[in-house]
Protein backbone atom coordinates (compact mmCIF):
# COMPACT_ATOMS: atom_id res chain seq x y z
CA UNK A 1 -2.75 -6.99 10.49
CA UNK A 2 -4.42 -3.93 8.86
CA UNK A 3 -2.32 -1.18 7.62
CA UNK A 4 -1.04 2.47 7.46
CA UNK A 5 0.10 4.84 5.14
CA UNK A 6 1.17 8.21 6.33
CA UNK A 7 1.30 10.64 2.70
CA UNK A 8 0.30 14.10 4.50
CA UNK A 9 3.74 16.00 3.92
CA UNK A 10 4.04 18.75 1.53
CA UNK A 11 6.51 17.47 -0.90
CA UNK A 12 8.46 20.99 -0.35
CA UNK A 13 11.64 19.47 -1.79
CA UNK A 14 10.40 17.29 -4.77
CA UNK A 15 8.38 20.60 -5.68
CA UNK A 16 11.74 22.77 -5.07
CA UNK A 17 13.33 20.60 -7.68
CA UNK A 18 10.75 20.88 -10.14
CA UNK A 19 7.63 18.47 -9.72
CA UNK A 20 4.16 20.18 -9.82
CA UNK A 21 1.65 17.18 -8.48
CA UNK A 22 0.84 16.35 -4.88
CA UNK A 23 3.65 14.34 -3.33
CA UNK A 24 1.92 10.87 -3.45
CA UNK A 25 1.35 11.26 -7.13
CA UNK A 26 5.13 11.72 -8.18
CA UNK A 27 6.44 9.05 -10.93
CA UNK A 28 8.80 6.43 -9.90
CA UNK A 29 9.49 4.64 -13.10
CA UNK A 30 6.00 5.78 -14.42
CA UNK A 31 4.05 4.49 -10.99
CA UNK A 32 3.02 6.82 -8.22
CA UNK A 33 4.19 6.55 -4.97
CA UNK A 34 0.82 5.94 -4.15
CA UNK A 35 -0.15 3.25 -5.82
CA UNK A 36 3.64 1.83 -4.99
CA UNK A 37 3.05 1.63 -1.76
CA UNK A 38 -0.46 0.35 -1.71
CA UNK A 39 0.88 -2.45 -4.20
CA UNK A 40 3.13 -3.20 -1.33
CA UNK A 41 0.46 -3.44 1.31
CA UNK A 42 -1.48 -6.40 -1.38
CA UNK A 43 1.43 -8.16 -2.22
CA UNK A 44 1.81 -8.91 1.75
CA UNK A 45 -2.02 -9.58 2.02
CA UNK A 46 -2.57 -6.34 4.24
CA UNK A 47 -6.37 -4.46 4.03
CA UNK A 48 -7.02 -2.78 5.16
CA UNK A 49 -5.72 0.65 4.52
CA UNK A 50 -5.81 3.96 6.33
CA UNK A 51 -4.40 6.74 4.66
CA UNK A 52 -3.61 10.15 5.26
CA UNK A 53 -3.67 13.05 2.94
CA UNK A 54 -2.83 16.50 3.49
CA UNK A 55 -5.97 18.75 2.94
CA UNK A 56 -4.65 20.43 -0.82
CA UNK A 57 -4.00 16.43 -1.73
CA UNK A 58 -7.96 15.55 -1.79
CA UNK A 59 -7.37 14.94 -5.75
CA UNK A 60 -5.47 11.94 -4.13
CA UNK A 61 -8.18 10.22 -2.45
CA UNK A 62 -10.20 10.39 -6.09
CA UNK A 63 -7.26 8.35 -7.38
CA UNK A 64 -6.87 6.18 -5.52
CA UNK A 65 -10.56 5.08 -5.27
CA UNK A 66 -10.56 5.09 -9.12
CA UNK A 67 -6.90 3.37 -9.38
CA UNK A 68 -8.15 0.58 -6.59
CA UNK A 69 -12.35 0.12 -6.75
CA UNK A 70 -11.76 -3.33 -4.53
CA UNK A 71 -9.76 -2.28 -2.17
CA UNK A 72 -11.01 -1.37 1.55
CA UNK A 73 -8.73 2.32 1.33
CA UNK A 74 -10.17 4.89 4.27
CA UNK A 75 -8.66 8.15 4.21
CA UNK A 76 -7.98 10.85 6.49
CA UNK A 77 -8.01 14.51 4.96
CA UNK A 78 -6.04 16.95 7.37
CA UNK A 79 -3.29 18.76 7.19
CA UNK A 80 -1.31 17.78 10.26
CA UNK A 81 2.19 19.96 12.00
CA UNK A 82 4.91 16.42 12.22
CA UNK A 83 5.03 12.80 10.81
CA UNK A 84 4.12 12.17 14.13
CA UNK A 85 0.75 13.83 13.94
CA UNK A 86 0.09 11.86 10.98
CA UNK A 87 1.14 8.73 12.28
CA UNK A 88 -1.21 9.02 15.67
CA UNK A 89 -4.38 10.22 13.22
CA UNK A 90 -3.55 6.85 11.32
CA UNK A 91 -3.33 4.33 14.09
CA UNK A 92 -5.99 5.70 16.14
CA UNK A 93 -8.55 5.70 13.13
CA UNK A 94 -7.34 2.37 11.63
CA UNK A 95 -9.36 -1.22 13.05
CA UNK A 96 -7.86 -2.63 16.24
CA UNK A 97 -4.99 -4.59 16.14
CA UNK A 98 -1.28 -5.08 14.64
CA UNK A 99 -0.37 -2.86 12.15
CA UNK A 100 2.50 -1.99 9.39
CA UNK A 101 2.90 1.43 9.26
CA UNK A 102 4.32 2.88 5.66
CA UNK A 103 4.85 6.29 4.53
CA UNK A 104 4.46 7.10 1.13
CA UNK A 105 8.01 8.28 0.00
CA UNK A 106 9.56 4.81 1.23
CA UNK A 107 10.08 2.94 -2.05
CA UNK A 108 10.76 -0.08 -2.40
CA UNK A 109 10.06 -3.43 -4.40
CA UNK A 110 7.09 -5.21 -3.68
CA UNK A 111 8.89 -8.53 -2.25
CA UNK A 112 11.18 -6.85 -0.68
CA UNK A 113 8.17 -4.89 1.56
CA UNK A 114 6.49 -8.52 1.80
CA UNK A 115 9.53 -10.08 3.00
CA UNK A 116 9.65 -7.74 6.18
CA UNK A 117 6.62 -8.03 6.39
CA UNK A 118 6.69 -11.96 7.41
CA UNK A 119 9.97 -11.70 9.44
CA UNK A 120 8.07 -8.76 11.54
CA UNK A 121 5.66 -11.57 12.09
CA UNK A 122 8.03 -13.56 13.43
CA UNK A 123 9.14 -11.20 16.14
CA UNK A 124 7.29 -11.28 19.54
CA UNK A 125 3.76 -10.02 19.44
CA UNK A 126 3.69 -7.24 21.74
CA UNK A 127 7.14 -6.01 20.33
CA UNK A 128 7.62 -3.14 17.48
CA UNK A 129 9.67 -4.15 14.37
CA UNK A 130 11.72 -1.27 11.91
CA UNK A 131 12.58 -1.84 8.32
CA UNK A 132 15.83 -1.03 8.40
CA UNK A 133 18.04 -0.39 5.52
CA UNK A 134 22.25 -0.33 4.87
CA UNK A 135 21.67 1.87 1.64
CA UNK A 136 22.13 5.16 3.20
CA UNK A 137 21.26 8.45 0.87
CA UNK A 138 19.36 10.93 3.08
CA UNK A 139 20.18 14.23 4.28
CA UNK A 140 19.79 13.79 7.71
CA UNK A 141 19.56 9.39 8.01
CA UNK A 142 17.84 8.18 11.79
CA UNK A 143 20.51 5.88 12.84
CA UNK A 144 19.85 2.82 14.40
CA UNK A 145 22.05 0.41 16.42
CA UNK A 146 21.60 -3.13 16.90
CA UNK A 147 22.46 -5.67 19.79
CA UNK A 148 21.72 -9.32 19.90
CA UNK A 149 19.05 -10.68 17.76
CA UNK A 150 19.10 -7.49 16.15
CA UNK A 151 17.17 -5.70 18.90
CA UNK A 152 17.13 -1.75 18.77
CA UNK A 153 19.93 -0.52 21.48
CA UNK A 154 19.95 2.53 20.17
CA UNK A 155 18.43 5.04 17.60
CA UNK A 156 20.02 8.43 16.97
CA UNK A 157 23.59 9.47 16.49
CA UNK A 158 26.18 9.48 14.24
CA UNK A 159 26.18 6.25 13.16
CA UNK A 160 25.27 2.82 13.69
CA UNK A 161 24.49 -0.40 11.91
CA UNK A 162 21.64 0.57 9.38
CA UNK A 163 19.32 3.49 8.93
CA UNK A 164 15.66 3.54 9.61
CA UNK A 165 13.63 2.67 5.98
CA UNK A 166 10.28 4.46 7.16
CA UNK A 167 8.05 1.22 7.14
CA UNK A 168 6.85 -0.09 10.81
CA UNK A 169 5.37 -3.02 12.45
CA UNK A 170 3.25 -1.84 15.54
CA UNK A 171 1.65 -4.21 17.98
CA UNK A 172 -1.74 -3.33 19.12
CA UNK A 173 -0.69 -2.41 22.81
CA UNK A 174 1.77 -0.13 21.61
CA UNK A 175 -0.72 1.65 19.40
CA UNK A 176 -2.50 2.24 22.83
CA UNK A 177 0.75 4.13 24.69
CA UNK A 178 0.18 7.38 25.56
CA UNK A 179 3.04 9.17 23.91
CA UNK A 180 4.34 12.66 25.72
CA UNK A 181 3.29 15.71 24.44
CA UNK A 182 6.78 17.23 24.27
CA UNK A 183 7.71 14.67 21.56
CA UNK A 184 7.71 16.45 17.88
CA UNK A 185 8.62 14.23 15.47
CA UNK A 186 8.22 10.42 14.38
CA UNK A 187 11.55 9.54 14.98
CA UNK A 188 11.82 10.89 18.71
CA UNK A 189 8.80 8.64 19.53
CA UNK A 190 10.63 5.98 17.93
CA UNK A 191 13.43 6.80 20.43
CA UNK A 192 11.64 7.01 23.00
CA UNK A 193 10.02 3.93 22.70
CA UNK A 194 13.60 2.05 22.89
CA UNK A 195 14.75 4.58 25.76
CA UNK A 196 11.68 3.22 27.96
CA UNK A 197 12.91 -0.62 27.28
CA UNK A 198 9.96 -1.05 24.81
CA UNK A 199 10.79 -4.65 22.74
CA UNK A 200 12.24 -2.88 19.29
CA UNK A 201 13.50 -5.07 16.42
CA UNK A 202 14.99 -4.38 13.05
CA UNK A 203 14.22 -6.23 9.97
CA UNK A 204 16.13 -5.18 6.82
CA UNK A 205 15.17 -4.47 3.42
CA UNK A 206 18.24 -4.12 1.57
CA UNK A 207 17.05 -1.74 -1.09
CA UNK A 208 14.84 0.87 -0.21
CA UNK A 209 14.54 4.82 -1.20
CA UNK A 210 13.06 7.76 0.66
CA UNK A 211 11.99 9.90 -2.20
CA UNK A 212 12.09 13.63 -1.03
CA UNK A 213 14.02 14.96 -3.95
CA UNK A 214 14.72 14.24 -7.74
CA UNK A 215 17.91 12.73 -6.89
CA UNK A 216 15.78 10.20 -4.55
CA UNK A 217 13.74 10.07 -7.94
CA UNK A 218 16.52 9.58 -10.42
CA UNK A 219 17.92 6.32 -7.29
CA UNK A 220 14.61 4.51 -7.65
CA UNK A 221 13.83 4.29 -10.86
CA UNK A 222 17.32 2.76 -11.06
CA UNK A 223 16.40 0.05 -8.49
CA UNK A 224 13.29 0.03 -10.51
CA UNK A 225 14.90 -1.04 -13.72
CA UNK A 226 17.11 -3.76 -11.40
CA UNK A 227 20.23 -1.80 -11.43
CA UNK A 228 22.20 -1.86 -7.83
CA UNK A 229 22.30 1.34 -6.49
């Protein structure tokens, strides 16, 4: 597996509530997103890395080469309209093969990210896999319901049985679909991907944060210290 990290969004909400720096470079507990989520990627052996940066986060690719000299990081400056965007520039750039898919914002502990990592392993080869989490504290969640062996029926809604946790297993063949143009967002490919009877899974990780604003902040540091939520 080689891996993704999709960290072009503006950070329009963090900065609304107060925090200057480029998105990836916010604090969690005194860490950066960033190097969070990169941290993630070694602990389950995964290099490596494609990354995307908007283009007024280049300062980011500087750190990142300074915070991790050894590491095989290859970055993609552009300023892109939709996660989606950003998540076709990354797996069409990145080496062939499986990938796990991050963006930057989802925070979570290193063994936790690890741990889905393996049980995505352990899913069929040619089938996607979403981390999946029950701790629900987003504005507008992407529901996602489950049938037997905890295969995507469903994503969208209401409701369902967990929420989507912004980390993704994607098998090589999918990375070669052609998606529709009228699809504008990551989460709508997702959906379409389990409305055309792709193989989608869900893995949970129980504890996981997607840091837009300071409250998102103030969550994960808390889970940071070992505090439940």
């Amino acid at each position: 597996m080689t891996g993704g990290i999709i960290a072009a969004g503006e950070g329009s909400r963090l900065r609304a509530d107060g925090w200057t720096e480029p998105k990836p470079l916010v604090r969690v507990a005194g860490v950066p997103l960033l190097e969070t989520i990169v941290e993630n990627f070694t602990a389950a052996a995964i290099t490596p890395l494609t990354i995307i940066v908007n283009e007024d986060e280049r300062e980011c690719v500087a750190w990142a080469r300074a915070r991790f000299p050894r590491l095989d990081l290859r970055f993609i400056v552009k300023t892109t309209a939709s996660s989606l965007e950003s998540f076709g520039e990354v797996t069409t750039a990145a080496p062939p093969g499986p990938m796990i898919v991050s963006t930057v914002d989802a925070w979570c502990r290193a063994e936790d990210f690890a741990a889905f990592v393996r049980a995505a392993r352990r899913r069929p080869a040619d089938a996607v896999v979403l981390a999946v989490t029950p701790l629900v504290h987003d504005e507008k969640p992407l529901w996602v319901t489950l049938g037997p062996d905890r295969r995507v029926r469903r994503l969208g809604g209401a409701g369902g049985d967990a929420v989507t946790a912004g980390v993704y297993a994607i098998p090589a063949r999918v990375r070669a679909l052609e998606r529709p143009p009228q699809l504008g967002r990551l989460r709508e490919y997702l959906a379409w991907l389990v409305d055309n009877g792709e193989p989608v899974y869900a893995e949970t990780i129980e504890r996981v944060v997607d840091v837009d604003r300071g409250s998102d902040v103030a969550l994960a540091e808390t889970m940071a210290r070992g505090d439940r939520p």
